[in-house]
N, C-alpha and C. Protein backbone atom coordinates (compact mmCIF):
# COMPACT_ATOMS: atom_id res chain seq x y z
N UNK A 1 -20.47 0.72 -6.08
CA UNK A 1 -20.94 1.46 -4.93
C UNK A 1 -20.81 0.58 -3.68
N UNK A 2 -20.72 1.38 -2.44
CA UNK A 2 -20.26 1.12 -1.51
C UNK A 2 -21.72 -0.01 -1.05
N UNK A 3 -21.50 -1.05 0.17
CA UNK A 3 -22.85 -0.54 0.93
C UNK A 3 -24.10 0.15 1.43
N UNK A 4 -23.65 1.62 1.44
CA UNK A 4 -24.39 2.87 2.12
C UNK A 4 -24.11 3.45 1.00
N UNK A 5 -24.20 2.46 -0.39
CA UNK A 5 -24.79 3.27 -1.48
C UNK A 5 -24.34 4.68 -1.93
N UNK A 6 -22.90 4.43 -1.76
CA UNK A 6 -22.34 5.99 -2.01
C UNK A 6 -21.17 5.30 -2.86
N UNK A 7 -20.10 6.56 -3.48
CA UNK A 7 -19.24 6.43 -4.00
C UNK A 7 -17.77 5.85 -3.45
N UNK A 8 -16.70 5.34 -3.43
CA UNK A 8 -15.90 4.67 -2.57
C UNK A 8 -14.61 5.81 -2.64
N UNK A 9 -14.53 6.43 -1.43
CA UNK A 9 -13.60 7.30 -1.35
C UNK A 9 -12.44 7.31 -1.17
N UNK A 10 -11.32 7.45 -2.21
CA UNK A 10 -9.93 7.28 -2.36
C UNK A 10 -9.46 8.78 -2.44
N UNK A 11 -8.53 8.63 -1.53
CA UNK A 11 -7.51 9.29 -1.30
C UNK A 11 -6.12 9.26 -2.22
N UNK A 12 -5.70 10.39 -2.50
CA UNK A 12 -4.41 9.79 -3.91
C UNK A 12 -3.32 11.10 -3.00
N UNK A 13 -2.48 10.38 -2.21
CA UNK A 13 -1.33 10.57 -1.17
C UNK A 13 -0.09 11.02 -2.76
N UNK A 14 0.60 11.71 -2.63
CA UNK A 14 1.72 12.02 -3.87
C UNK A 14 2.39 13.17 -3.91
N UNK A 15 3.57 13.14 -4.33
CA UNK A 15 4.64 13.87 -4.14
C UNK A 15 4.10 15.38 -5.29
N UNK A 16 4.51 16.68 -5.21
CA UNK A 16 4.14 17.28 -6.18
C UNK A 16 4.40 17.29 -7.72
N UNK A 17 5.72 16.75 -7.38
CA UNK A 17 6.52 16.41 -8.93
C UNK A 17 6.30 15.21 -9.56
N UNK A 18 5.35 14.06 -8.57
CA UNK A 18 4.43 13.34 -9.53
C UNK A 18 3.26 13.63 -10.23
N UNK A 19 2.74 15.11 -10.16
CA UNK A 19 1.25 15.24 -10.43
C UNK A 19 0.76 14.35 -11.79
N UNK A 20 1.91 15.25 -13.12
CA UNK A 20 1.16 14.52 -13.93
C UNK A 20 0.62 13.18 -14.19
N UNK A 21 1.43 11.84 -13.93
CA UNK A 21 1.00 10.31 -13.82
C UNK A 21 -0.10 10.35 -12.36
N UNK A 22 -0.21 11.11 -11.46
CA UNK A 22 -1.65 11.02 -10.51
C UNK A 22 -2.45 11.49 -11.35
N UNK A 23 -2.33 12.72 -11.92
CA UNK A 23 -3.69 13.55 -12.70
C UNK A 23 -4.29 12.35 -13.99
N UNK A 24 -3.85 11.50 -14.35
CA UNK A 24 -3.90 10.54 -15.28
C UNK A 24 -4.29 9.48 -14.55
N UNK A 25 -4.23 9.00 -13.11
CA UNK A 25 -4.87 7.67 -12.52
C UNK A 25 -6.39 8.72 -12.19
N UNK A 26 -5.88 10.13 -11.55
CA UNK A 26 -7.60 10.26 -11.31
C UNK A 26 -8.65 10.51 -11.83
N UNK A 27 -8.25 10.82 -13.31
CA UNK A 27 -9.23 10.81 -14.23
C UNK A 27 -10.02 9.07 -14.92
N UNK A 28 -8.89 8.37 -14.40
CA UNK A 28 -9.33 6.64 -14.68
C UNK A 28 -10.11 6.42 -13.85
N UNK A 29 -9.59 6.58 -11.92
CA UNK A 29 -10.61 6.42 -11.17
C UNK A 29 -11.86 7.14 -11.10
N UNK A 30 -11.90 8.39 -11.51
CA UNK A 30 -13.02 8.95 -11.45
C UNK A 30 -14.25 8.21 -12.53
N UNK A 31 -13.41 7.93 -13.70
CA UNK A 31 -14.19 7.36 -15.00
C UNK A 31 -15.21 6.23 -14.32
N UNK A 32 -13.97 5.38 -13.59
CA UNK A 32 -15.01 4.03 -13.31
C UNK A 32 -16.80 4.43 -13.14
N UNK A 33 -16.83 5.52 -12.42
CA UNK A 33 -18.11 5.84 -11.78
C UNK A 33 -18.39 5.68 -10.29
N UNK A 34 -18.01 4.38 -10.00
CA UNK A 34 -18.42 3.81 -8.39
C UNK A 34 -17.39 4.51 -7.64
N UNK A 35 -16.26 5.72 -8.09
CA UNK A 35 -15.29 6.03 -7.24
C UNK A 35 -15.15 7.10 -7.05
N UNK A 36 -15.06 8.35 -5.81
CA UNK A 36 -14.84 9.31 -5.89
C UNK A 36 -12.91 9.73 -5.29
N UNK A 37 -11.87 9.82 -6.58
CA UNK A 37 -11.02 10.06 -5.85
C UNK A 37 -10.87 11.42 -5.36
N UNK A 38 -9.77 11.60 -4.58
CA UNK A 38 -9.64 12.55 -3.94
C UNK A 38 -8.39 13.15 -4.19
N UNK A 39 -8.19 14.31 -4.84
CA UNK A 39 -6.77 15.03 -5.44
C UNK A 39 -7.00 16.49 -5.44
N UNK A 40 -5.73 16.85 -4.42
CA UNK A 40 -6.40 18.14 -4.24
C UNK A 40 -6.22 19.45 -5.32
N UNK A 41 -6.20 19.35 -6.47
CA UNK A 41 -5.69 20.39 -7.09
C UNK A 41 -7.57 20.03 -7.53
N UNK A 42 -7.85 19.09 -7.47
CA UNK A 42 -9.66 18.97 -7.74
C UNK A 42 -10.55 18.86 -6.98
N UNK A 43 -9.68 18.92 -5.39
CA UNK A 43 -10.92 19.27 -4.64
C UNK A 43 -10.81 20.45 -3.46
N UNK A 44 -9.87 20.92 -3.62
CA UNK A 44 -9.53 22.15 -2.94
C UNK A 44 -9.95 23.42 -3.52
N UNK A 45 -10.43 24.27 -2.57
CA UNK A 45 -11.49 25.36 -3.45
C UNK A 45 -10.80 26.37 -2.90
N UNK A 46 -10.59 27.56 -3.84
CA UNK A 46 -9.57 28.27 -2.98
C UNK A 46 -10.76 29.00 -1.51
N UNK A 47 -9.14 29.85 -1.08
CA UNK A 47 -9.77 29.81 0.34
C UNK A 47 -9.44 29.14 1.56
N UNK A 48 -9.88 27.69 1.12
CA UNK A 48 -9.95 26.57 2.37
C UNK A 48 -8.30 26.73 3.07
N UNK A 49 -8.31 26.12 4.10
CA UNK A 49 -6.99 25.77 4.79
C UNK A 49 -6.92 24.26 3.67
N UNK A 50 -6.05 24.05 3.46
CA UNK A 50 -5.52 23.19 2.42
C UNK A 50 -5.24 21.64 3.41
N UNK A 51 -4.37 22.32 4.61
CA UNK A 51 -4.18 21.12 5.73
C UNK A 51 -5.24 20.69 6.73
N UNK A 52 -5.90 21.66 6.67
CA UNK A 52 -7.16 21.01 7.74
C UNK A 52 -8.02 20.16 6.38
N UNK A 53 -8.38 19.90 5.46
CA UNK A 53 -8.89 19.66 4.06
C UNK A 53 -8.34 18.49 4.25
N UNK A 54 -7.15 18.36 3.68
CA UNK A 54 -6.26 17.31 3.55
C UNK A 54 -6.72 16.08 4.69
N UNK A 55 -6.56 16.88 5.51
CA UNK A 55 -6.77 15.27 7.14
C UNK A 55 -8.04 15.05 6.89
N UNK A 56 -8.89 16.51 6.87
CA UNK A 56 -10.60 15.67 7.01
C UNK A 56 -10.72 14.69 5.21
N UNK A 57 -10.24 14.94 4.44
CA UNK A 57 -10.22 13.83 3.10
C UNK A 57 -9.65 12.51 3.82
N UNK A 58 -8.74 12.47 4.33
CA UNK A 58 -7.96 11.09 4.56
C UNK A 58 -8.78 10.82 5.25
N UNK A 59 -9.36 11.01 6.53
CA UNK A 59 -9.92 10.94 7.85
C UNK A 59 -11.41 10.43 6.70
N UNK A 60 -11.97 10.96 5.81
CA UNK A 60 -13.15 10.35 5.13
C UNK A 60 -13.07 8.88 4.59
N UNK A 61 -11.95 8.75 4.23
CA UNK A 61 -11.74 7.98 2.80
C UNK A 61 -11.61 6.39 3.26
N UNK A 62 -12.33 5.82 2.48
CA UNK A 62 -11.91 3.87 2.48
C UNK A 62 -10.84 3.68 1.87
N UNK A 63 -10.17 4.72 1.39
CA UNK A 63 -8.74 3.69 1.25
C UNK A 63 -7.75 5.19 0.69
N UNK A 64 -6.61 4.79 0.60
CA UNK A 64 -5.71 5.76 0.78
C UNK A 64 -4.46 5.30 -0.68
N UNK A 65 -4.25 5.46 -1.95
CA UNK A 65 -3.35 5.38 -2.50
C UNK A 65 -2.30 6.17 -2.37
N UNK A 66 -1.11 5.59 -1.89
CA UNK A 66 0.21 6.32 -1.62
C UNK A 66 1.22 6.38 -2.54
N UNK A 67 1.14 7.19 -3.82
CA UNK A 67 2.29 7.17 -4.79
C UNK A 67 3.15 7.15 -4.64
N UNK A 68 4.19 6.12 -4.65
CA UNK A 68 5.46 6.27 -4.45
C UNK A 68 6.58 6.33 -5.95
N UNK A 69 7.44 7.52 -5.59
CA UNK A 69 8.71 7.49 -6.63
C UNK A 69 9.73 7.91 -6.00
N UNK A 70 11.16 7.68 -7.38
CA UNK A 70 12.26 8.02 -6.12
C UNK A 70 12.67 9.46 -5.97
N UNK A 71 11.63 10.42 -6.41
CA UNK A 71 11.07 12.12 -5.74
C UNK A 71 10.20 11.78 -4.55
N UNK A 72 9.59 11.36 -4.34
CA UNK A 72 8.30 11.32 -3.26
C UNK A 72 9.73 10.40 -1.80
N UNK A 73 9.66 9.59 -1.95
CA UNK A 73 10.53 8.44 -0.68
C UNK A 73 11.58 9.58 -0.15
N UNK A 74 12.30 10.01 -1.32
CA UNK A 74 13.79 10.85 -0.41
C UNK A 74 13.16 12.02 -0.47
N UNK A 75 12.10 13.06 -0.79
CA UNK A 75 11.84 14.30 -0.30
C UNK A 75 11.17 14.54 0.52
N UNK A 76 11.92 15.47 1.72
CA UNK A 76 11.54 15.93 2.73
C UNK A 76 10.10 17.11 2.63
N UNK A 77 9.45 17.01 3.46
CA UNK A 77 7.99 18.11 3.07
C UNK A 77 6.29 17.25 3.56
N UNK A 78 6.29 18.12 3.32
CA UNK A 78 4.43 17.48 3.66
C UNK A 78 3.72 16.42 2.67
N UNK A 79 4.62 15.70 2.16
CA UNK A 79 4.51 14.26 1.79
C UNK A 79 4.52 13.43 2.89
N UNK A 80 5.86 13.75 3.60
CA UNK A 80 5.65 12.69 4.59
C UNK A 80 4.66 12.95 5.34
N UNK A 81 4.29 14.08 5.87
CA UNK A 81 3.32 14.28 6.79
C UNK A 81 2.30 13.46 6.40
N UNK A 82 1.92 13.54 5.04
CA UNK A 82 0.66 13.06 4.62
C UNK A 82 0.77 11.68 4.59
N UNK A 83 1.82 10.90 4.16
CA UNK A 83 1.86 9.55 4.34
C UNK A 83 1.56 9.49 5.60
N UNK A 84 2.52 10.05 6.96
CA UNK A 84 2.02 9.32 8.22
C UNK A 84 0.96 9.20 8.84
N UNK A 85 0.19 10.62 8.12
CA UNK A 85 -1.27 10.60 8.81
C UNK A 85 -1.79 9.24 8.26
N UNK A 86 -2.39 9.26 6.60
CA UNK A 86 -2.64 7.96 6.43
C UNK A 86 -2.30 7.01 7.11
N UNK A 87 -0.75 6.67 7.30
CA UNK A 87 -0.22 5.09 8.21
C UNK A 87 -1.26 5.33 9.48
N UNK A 88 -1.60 6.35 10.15
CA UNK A 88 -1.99 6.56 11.51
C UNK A 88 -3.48 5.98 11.56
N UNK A 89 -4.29 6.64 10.82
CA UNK A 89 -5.82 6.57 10.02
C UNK A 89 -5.93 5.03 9.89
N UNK A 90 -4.97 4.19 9.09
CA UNK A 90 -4.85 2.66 8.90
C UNK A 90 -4.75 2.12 9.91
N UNK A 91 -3.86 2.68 11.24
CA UNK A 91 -4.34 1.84 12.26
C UNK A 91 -5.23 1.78 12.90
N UNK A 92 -6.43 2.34 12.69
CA UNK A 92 -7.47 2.50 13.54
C UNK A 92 -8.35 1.57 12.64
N UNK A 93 -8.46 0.88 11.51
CA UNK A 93 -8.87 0.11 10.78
C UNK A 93 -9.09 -1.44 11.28
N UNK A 94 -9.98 -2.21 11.02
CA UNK A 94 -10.27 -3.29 11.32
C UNK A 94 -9.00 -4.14 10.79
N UNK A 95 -8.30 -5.29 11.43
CA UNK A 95 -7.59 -6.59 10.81
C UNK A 95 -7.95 -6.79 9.47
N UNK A 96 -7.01 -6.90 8.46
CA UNK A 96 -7.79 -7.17 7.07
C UNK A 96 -8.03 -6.39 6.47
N UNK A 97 -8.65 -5.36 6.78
CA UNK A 97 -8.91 -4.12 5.60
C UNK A 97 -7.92 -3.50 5.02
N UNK A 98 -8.40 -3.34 3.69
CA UNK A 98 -7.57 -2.58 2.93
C UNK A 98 -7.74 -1.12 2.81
N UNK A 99 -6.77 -0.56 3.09
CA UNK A 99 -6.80 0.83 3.75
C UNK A 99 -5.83 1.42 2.57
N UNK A 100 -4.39 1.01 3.26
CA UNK A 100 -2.69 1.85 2.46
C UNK A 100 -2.59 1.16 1.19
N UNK A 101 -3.18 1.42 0.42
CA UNK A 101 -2.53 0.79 -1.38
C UNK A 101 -0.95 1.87 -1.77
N UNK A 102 0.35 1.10 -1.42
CA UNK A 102 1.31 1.36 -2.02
C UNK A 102 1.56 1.15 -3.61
N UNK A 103 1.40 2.36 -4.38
CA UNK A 103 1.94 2.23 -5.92
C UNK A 103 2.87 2.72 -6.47
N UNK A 104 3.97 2.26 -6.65
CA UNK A 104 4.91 2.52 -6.68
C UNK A 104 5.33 3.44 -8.48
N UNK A 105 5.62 4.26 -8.51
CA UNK A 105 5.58 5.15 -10.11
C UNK A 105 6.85 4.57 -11.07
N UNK A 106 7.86 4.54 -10.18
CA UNK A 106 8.93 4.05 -10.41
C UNK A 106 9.86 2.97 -9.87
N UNK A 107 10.50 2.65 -10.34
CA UNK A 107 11.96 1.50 -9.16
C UNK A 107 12.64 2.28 -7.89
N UNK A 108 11.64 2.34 -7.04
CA UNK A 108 11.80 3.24 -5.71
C UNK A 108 12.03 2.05 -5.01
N UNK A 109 12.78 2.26 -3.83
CA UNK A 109 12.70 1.31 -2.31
C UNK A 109 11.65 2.11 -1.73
N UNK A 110 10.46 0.74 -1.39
CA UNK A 110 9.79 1.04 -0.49
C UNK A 110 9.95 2.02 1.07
N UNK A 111 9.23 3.33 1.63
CA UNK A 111 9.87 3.55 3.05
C UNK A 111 9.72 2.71 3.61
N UNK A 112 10.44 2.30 4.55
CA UNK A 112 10.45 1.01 5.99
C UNK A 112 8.77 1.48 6.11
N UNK A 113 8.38 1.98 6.66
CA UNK A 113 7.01 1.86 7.46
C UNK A 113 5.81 1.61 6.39
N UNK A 114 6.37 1.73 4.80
CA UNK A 114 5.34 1.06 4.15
C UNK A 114 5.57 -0.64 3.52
N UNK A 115 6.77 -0.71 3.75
CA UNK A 115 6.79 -2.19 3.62
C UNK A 115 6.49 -3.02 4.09
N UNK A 116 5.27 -3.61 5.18
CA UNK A 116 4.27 -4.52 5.43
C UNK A 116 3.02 -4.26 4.38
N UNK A 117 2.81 -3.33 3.59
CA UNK A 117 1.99 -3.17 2.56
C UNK A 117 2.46 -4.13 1.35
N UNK A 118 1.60 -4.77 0.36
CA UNK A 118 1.94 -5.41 -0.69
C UNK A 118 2.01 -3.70 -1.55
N UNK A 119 2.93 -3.60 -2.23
CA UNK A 119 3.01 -2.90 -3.31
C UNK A 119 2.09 -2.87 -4.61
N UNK A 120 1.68 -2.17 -5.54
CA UNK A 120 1.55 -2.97 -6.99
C UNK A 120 2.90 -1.67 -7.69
N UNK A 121 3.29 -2.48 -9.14
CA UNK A 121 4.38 -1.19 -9.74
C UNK A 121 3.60 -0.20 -11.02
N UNK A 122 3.18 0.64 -11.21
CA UNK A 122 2.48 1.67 -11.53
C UNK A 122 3.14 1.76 -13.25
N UNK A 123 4.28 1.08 -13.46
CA UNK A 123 5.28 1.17 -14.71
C UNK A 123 5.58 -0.37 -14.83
N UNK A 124 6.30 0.03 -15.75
CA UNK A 124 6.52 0.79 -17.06
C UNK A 124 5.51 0.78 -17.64
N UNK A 125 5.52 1.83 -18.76
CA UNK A 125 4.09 2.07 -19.33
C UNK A 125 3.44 0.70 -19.72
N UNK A 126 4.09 0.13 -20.61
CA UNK A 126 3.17 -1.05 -21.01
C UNK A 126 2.79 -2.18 -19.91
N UNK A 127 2.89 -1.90 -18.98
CA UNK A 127 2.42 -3.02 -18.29
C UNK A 127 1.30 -2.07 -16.67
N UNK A 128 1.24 -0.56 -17.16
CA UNK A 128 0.14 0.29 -16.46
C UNK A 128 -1.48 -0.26 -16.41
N UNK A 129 -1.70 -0.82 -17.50
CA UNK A 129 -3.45 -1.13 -17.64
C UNK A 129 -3.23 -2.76 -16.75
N UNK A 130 -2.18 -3.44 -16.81
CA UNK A 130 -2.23 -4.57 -15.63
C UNK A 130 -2.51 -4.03 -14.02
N UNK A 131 -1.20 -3.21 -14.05
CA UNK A 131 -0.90 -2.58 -12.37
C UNK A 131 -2.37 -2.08 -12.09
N UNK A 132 -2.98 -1.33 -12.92
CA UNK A 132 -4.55 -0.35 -12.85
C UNK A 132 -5.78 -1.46 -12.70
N UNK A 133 -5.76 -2.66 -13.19
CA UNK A 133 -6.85 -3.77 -12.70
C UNK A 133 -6.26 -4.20 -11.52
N UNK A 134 -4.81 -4.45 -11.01
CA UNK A 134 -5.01 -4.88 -9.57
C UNK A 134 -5.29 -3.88 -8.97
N UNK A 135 -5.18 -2.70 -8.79
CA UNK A 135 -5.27 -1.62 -8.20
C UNK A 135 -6.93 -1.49 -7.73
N UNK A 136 -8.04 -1.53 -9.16
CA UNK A 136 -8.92 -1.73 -9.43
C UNK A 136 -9.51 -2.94 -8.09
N UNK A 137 -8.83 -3.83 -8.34
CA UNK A 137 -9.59 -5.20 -7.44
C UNK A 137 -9.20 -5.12 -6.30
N UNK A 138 -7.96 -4.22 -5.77
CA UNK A 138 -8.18 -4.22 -4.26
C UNK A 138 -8.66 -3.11 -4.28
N UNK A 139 -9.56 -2.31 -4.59
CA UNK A 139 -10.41 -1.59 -4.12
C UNK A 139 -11.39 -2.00 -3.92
């Protein structure tokens, strides 16, 4: 738990054709307990505007995981949108804070504007429960 004694709000940024490997980190992050992620097929209620939702989640959240694969980097769509808001949100962040966690799903090239981020690599499977404790500790 946070400071102000609440849950630590992550954001999980991702292409649609990654769902299943996100739907599988947010059931880990959720497990921890101290974390509330944020994925909208679980927190979108129908009804809502989906994009006004979306910004006020990012616009909430201490930190922002940005899935990256090589579907998400080269497809055009409201991925990127959503990455840039995040990049935007991060700059309004103190020096130092950890905000943009780049995780990469696959052997993607980083986009230019996320490469001042340290990466972690999300694969290959056997080496996922490593990538998931650093992931873990910069949160």
């Amino acid at each position: 738990m946070t400071a102000t004694n609440r849950k630590l709000r992550v954001f999980l940024c991702h292409a649609s054709q990654d769902k299943p490997v996100v739907r599988e980190l947010y059931r880990r992050l959720f497990a921890e307990g101290w974390i509330d992620p944020w994925l909208d097929e679980e927190k979108l209620l129908p009804g809502q505007d989906w994009d006004m939702e979306i910004e006020k989640a990012v616009e909430a959240s201490d930190a922002g995981i940005v899935c990256l694969s090589n579907k998400s980097v080269t497809k055009e769509g409201y991925i990127q949108r959503e990455m840039k808001f995040a990049l935007d949100i991060a700059l309004e962040k103190p020096e130092g804070t950890i905000f943009i966690i780049p995780l990469r799903l696959d052997d993607c090239p980083p986009p230019r504007r996320l490469r001042a981020w340290q990466y972690v690599d999300y694969y290959p499977l056997a080496r996922r429960d490593l990538a998931y404790s650093r992931l873990i500790q910069a949160l």
